[in-house]
PDB file of N, CA and C in Angstrom:
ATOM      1  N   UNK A   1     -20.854  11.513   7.573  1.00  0.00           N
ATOM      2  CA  UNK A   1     -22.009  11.116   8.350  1.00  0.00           C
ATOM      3  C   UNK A   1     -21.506  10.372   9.586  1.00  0.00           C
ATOM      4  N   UNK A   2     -21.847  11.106  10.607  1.00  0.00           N
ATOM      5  CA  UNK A   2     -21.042  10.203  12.362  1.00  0.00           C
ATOM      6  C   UNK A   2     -22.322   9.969  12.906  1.00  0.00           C
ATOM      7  N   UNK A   3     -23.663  10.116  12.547  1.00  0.00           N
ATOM      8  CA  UNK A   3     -24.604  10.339  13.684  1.00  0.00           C
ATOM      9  C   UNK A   3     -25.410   8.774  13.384  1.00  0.00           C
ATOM     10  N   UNK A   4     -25.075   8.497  14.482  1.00  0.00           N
ATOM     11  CA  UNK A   4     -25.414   7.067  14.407  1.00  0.00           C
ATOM     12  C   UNK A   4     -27.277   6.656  14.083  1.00  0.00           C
ATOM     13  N   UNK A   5     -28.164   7.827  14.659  1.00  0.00           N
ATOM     14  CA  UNK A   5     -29.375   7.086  14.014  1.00  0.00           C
ATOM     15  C   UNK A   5     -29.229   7.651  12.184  1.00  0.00           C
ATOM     16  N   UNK A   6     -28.603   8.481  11.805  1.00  0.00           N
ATOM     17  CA  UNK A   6     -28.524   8.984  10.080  1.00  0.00           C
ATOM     18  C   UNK A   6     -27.509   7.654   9.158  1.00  0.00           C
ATOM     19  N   UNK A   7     -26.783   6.978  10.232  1.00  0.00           N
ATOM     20  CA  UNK A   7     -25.978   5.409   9.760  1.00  0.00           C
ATOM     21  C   UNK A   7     -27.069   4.461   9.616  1.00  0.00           C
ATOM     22  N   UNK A   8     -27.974   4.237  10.630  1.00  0.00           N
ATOM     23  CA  UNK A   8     -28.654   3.306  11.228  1.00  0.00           C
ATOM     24  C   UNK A   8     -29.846   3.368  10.080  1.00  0.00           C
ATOM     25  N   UNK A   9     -30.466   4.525   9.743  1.00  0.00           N
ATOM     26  CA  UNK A   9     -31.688   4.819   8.993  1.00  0.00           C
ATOM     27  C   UNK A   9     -30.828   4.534   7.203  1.00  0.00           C
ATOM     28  N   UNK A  10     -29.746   4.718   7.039  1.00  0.00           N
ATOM     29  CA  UNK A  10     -28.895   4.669   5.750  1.00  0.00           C
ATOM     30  C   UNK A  10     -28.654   3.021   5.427  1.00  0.00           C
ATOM     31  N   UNK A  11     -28.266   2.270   6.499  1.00  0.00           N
ATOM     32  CA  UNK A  11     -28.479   0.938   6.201  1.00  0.00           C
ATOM     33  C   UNK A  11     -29.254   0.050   6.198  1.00  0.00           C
ATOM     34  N   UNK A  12     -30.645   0.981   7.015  1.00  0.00           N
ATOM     35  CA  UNK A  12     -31.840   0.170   6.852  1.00  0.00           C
ATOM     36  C   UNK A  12     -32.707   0.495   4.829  1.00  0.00           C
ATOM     37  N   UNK A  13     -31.531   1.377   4.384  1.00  0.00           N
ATOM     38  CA  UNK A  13     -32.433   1.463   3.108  1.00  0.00           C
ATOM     39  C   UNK A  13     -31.454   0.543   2.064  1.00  0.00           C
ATOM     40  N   UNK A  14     -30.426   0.075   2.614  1.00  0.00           N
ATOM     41  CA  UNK A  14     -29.850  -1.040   1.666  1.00  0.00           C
ATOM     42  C   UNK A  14     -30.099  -2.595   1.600  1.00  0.00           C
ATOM     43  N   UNK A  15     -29.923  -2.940  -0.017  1.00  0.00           N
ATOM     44  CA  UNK A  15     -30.299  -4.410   0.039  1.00  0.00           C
ATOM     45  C   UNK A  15     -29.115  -4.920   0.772  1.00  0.00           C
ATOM     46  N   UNK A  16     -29.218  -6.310   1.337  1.00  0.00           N
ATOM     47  CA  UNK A  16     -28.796  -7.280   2.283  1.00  0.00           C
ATOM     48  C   UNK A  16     -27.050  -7.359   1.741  1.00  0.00           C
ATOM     49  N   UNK A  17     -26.662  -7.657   0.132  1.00  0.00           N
ATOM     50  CA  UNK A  17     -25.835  -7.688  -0.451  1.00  0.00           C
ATOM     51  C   UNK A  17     -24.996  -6.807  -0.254  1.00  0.00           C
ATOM     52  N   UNK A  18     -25.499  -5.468  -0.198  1.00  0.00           N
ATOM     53  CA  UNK A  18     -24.900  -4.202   0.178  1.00  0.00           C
ATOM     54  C   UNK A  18     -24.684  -3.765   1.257  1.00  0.00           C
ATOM     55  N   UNK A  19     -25.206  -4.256   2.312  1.00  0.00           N
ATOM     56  CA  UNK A  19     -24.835  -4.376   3.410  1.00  0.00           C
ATOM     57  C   UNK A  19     -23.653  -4.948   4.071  1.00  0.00           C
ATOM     58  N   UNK A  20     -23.611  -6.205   3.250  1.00  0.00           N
ATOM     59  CA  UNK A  20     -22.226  -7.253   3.634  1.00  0.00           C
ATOM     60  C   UNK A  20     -21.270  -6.359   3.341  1.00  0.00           C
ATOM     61  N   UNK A  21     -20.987  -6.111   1.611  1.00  0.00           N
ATOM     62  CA  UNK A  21     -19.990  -5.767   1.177  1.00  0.00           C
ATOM     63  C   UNK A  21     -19.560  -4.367   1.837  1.00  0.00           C
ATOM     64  N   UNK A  22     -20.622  -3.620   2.207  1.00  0.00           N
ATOM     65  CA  UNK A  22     -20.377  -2.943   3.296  1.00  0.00           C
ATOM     66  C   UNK A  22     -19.384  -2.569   4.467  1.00  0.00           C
ATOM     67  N   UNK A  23     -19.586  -3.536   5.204  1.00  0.00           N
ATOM     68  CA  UNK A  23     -18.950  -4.341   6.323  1.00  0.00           C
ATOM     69  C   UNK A  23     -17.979  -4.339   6.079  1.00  0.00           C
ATOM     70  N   UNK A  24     -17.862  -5.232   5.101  1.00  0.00           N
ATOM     71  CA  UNK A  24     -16.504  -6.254   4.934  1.00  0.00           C
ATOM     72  C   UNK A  24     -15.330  -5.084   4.574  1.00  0.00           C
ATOM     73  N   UNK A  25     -16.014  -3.958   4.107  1.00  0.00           N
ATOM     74  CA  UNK A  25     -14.504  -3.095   3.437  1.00  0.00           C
ATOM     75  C   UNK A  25     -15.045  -2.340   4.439  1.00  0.00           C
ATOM     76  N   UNK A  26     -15.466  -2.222   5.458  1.00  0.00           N
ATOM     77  CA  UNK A  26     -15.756  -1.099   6.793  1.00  0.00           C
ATOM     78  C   UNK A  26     -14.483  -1.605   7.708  1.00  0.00           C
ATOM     79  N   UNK A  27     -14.593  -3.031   7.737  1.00  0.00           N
ATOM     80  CA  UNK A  27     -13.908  -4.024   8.745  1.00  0.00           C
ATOM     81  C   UNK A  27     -12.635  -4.250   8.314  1.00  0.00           C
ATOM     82  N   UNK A  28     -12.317  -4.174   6.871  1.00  0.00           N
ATOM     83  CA  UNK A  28     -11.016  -4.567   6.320  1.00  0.00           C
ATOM     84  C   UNK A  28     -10.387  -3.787   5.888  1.00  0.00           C
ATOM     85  N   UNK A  29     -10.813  -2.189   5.492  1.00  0.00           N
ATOM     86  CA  UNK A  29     -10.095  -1.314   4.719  1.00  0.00           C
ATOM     87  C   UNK A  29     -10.134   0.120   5.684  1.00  0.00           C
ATOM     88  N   UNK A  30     -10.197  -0.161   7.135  1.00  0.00           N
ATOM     89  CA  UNK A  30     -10.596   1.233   7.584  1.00  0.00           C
ATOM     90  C   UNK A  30     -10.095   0.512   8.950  1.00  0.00           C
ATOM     91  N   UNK A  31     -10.119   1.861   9.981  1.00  0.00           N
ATOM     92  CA  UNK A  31      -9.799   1.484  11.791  1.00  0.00           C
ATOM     93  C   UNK A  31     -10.943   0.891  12.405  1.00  0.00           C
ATOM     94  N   UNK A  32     -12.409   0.997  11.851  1.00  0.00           N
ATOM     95  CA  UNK A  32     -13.100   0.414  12.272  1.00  0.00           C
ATOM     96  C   UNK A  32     -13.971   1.564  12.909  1.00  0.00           C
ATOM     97  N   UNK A  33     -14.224   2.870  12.410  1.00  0.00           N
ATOM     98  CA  UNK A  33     -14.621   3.756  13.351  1.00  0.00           C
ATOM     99  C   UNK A  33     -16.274   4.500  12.640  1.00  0.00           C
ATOM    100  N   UNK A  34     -16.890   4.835  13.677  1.00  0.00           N
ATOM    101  CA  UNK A  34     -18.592   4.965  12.826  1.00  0.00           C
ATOM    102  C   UNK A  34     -18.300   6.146  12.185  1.00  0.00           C
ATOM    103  N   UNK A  35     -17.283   7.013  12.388  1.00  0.00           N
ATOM    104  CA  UNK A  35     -17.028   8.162  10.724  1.00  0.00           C
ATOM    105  C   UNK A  35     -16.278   7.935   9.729  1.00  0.00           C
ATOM    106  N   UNK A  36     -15.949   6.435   9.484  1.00  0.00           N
ATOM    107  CA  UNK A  36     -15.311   5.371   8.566  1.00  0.00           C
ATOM    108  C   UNK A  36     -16.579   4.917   7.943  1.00  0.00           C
ATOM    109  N   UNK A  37     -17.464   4.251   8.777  1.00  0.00           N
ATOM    110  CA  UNK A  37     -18.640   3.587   8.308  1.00  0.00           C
ATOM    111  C   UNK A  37     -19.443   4.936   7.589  1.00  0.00           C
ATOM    112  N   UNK A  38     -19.297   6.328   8.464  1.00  0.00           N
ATOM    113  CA  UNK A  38     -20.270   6.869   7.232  1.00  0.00           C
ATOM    114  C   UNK A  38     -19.571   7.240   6.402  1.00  0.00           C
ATOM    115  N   UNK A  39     -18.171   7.278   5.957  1.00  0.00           N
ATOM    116  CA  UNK A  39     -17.694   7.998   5.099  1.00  0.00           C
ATOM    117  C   UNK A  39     -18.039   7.235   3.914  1.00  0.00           C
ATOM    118  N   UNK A  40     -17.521   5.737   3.956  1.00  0.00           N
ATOM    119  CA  UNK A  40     -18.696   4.876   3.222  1.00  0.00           C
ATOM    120  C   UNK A  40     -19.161   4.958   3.061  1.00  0.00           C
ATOM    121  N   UNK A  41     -20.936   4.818   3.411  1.00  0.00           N
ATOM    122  CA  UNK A  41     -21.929   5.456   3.091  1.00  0.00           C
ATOM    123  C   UNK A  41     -22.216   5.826   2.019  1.00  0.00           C
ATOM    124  N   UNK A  42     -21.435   7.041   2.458  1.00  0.00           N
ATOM    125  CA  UNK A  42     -21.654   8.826   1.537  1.00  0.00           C
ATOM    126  C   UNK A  42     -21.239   8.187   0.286  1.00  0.00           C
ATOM    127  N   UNK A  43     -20.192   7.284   0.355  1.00  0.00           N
ATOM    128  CA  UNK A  43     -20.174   7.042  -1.067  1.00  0.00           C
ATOM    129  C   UNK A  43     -20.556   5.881  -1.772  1.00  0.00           C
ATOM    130  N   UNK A  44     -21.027   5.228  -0.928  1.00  0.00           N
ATOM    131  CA  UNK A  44     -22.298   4.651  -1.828  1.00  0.00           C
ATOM    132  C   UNK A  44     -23.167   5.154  -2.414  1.00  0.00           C
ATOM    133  N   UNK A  45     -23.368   6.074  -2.198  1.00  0.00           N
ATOM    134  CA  UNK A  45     -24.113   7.208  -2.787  1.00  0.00           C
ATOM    135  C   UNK A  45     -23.763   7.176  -4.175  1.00  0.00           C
ATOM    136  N   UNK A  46     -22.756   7.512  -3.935  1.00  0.00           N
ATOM    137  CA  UNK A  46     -21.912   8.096  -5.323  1.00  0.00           C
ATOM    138  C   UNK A  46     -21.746   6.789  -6.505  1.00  0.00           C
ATOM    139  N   UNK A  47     -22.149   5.751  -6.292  1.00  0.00           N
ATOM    140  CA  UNK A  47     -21.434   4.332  -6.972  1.00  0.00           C
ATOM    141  C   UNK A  47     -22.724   4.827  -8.435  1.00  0.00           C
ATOM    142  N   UNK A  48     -22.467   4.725  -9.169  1.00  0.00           N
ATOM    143  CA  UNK A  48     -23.164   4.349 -10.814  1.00  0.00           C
ATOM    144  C   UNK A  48     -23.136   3.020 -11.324  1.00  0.00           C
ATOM    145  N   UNK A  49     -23.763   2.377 -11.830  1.00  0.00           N
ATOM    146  CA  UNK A  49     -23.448   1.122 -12.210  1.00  0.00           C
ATOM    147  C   UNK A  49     -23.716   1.376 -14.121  1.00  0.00           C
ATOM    148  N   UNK A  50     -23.033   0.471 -14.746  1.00  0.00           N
ATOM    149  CA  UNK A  50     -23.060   1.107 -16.211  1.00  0.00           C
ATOM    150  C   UNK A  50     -21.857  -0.048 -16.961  1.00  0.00           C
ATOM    151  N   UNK A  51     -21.966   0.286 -18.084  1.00  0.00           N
ATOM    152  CA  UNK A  51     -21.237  -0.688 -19.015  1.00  0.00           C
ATOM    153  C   UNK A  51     -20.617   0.525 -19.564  1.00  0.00           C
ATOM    154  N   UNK A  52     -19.339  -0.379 -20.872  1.00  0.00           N
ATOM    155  CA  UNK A  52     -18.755   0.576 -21.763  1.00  0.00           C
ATOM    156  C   UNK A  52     -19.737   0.139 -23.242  1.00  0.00           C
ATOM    157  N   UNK A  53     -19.828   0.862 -23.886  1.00  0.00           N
ATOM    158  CA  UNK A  53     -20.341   0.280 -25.395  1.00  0.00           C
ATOM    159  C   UNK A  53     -19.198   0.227 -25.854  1.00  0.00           C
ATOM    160  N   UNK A  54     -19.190   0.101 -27.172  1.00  0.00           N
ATOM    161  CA  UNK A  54     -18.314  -0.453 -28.148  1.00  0.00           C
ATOM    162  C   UNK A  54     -17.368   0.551 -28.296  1.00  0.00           C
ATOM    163  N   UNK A  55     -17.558   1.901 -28.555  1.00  0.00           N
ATOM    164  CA  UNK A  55     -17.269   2.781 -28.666  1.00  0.00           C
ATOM    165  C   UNK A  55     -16.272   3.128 -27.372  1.00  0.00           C
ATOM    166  N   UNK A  56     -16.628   2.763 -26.654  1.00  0.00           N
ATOM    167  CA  UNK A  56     -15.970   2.739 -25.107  1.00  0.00           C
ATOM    168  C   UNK A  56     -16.479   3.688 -24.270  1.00  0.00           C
ATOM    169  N   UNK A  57     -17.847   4.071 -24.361  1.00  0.00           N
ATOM    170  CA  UNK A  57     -18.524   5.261 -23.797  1.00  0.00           C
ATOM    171  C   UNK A  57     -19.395   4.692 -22.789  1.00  0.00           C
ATOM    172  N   UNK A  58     -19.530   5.672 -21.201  1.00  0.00           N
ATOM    173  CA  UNK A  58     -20.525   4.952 -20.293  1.00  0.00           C
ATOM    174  C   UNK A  58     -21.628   4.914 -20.347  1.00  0.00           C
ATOM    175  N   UNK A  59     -22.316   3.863 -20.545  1.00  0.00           N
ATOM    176  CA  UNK A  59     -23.762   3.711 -20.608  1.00  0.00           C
ATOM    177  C   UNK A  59     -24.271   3.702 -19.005  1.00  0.00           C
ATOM    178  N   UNK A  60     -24.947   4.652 -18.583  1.00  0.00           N
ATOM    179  CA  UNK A  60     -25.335   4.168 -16.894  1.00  0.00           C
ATOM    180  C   UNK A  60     -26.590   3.069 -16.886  1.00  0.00           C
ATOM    181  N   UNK A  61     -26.620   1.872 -16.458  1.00  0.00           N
ATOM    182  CA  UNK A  61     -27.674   1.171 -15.986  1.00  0.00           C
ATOM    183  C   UNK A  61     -27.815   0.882 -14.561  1.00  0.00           C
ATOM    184  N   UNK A  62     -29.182   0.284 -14.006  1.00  0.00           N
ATOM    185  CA  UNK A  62     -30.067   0.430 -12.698  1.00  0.00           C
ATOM    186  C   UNK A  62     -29.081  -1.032 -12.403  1.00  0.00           C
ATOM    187  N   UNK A  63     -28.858  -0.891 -10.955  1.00  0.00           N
ATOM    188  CA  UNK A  63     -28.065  -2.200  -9.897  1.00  0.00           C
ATOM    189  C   UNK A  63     -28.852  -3.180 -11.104  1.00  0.00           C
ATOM    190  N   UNK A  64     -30.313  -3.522 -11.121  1.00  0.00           N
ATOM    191  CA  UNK A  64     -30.704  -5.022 -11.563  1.00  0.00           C
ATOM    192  C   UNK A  64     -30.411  -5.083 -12.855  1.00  0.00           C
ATOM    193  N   UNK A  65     -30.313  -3.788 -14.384  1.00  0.00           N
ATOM    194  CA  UNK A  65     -29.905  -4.139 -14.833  1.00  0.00           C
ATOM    195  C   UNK A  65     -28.520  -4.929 -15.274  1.00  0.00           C
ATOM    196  N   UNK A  66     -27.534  -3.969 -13.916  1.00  0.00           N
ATOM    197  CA  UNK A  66     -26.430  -4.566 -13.741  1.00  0.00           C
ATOM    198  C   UNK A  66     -25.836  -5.969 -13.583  1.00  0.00           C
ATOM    199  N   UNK A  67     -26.823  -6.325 -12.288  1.00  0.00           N
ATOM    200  CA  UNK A  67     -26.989  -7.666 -11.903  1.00  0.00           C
ATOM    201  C   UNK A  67     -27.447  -8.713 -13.261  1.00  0.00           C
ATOM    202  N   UNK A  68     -28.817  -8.154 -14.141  1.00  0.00           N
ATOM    203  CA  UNK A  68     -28.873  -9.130 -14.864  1.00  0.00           C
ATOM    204  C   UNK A  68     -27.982  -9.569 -15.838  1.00  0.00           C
ATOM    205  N   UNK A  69     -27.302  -8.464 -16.139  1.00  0.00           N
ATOM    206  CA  UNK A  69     -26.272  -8.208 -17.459  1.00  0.00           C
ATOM    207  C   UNK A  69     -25.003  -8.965 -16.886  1.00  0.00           C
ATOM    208  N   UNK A  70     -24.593  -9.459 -15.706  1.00  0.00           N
ATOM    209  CA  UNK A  70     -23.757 -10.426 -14.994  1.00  0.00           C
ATOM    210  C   UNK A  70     -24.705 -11.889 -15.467  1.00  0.00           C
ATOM    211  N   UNK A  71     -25.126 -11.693 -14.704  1.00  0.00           N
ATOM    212  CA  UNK A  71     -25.777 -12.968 -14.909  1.00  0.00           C
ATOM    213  C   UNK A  71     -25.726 -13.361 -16.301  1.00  0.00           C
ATOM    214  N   UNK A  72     -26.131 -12.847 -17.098  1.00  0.00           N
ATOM    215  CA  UNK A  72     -26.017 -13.249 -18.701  1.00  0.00           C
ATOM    216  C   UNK A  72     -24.420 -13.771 -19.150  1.00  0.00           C
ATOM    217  N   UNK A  73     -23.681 -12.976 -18.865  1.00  0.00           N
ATOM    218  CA  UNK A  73     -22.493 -12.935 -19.089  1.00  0.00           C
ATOM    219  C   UNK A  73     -21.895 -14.186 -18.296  1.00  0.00           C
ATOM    220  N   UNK A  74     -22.323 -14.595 -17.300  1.00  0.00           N
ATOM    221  CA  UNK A  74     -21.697 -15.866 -16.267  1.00  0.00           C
ATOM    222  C   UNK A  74     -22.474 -16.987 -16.824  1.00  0.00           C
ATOM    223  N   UNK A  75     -23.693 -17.210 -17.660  1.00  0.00           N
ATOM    224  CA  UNK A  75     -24.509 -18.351 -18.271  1.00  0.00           C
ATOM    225  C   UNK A  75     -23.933 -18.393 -19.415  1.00  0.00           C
ATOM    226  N   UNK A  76     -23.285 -17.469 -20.476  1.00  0.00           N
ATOM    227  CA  UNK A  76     -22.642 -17.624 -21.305  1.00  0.00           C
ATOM    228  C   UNK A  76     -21.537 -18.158 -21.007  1.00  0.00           C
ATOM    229  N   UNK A  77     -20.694 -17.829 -20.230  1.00  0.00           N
ATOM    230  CA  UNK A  77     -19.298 -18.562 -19.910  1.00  0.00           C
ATOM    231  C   UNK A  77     -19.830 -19.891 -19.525  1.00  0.00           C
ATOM    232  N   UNK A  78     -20.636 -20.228 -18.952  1.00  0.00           N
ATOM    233  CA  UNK A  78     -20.463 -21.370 -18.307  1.00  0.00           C
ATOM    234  C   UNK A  78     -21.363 -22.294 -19.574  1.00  0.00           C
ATOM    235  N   UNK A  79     -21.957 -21.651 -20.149  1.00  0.00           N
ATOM    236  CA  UNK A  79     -21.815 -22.479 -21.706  1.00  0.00           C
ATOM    237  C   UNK A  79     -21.337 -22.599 -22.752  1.00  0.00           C
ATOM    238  N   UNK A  80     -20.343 -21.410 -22.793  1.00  0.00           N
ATOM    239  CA  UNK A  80     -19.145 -21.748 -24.148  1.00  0.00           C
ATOM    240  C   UNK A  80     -17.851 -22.317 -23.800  1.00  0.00           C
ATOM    241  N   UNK A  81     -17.683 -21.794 -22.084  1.00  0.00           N
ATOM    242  CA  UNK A  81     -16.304 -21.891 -21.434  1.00  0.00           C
ATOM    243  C   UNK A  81     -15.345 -20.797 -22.267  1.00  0.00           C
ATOM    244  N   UNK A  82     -15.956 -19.746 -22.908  1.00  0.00           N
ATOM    245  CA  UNK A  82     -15.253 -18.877 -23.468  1.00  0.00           C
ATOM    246  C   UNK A  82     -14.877 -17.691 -22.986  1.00  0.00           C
ATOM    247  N   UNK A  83     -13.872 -17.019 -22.304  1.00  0.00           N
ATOM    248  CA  UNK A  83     -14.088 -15.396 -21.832  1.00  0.00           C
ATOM    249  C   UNK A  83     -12.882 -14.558 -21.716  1.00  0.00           C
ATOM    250  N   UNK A  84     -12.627 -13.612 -21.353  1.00  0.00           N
ATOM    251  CA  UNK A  84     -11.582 -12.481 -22.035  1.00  0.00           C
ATOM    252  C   UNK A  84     -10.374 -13.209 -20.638  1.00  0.00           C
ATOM    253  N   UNK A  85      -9.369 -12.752 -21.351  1.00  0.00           N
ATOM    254  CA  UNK A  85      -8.186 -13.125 -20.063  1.00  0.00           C
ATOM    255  C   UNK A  85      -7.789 -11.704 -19.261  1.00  0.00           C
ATOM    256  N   UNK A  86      -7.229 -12.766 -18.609  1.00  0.00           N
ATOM    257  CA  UNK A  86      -6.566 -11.410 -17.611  1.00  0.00           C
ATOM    258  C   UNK A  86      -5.587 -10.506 -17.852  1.00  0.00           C
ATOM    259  N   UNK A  87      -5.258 -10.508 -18.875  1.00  0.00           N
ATOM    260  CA  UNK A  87      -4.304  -9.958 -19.660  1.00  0.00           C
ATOM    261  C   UNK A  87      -4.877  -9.614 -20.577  1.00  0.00           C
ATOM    262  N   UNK A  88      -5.212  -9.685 -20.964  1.00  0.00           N
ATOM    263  CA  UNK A  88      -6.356  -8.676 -22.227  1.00  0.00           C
ATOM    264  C   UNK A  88      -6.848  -7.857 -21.357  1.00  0.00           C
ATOM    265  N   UNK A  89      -7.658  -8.025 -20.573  1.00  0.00           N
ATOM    266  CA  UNK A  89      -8.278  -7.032 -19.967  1.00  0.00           C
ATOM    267  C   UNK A  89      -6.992  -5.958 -19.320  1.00  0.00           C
ATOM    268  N   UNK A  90      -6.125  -6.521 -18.480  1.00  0.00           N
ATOM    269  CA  UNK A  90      -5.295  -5.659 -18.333  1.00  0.00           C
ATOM    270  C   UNK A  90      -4.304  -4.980 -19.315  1.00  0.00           C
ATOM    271  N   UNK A  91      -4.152  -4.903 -20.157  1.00  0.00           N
ATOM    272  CA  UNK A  91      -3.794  -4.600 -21.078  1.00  0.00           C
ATOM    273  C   UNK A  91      -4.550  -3.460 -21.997  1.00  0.00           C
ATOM    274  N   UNK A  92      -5.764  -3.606 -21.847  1.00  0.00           N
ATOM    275  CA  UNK A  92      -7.102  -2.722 -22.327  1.00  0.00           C
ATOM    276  C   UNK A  92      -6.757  -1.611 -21.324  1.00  0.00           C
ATOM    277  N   UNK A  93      -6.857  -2.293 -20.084  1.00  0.00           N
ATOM    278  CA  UNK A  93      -6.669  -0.766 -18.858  1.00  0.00           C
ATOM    279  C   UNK A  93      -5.362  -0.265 -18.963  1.00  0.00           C
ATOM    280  N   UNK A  94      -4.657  -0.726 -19.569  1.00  0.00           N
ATOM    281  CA  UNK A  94      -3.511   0.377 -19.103  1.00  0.00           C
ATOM    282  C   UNK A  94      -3.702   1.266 -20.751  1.00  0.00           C
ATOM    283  N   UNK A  95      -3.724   0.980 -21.651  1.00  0.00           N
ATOM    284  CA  UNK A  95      -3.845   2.082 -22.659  1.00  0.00           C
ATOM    285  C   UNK A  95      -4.989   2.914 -22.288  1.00  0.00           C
ATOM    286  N   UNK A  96      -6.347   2.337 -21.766  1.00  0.00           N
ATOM    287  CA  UNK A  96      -7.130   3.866 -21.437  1.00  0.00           C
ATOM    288  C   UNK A  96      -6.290   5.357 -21.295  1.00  0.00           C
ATOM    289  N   UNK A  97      -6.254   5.948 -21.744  1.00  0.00           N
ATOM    290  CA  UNK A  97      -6.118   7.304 -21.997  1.00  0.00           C
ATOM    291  C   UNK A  97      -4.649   7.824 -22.517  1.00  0.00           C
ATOM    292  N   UNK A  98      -4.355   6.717 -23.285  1.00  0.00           N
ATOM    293  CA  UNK A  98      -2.668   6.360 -23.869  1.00  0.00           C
ATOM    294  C   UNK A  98      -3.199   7.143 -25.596  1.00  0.00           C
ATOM    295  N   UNK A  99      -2.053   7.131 -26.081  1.00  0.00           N
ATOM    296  CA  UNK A  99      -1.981   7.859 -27.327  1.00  0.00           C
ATOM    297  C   UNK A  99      -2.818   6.699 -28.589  1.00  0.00           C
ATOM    298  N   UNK A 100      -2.718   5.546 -28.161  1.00  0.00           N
ATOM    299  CA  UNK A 100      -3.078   4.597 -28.825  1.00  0.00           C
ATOM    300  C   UNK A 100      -4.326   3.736 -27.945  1.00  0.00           C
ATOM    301  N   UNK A 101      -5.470   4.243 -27.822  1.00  0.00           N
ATOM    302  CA  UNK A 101      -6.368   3.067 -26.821  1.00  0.00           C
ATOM    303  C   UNK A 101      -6.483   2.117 -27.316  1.00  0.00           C
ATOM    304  N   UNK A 102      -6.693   0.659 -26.927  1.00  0.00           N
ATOM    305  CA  UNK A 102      -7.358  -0.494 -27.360  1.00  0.00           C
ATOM    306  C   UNK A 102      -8.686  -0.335 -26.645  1.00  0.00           C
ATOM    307  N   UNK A 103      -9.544  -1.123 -28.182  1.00  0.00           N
ATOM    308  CA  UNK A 103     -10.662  -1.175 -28.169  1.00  0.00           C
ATOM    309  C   UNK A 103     -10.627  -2.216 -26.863  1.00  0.00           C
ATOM    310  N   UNK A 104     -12.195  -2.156 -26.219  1.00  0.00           N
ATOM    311  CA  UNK A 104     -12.385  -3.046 -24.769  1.00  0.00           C
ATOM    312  C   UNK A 104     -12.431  -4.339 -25.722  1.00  0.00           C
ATOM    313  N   UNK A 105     -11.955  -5.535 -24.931  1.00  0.00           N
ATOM    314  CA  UNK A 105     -12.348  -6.555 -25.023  1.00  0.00           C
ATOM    315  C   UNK A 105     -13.141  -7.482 -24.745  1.00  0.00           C
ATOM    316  N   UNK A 106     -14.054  -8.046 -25.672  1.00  0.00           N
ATOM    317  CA  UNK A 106     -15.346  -8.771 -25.652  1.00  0.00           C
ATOM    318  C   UNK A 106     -15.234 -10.278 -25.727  1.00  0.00           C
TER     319      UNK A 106
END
């Protein structure tokens, strides 16, 4: 997408949040050019938002369920002070699709 009113009409349909983050990897991860900005875009398009279940399978949920399901998860930490390390988690990602997966960590 290069045509600047099909950019212009594409970011007037995003929330404010999405807009920034937008930017910020338009401005930081690219030359800075409006067929950079739409290539973006286009793939915002493409973004799913979703969890793993237990099982480790994608569940797709809507941005707010997303958002709320953060939120839950950041009120819990900040009332048990309990949460997965960075090493667990990395550790989870590198067996994804290894002979042996580990279950995700909760």
């Amino acid at each position: 997408m290069t045509n600047q009113t099909a950019i212009l009409s594409h970011i007037q349909e995003l929330e404010d949040h999405q807009v920034k983050a937008l930017v910020l990897e338009w401005l930081t991860g690219t030359e800075g050019s409006l067929a950079e900005l739409g290539q973006l875009l286009d793939a915002e398009d493409g973004q799913v938002y979703g969890e793993l279940d237990p099982e480790g399978h994608f569940q797709p949920l809507t941005e707010a369920q997303m958002a709320a399901k953060s939120l839950e998860v950041l009120e819990e930490y900040k009332r048990t002070r309990q949460g997965v390390s960075h090493d667990r988690v990395s550790e989870w990602l590198d067996s994804i699709g290894s002979e042996n997966p580990l279950s995700c960590p909760r």
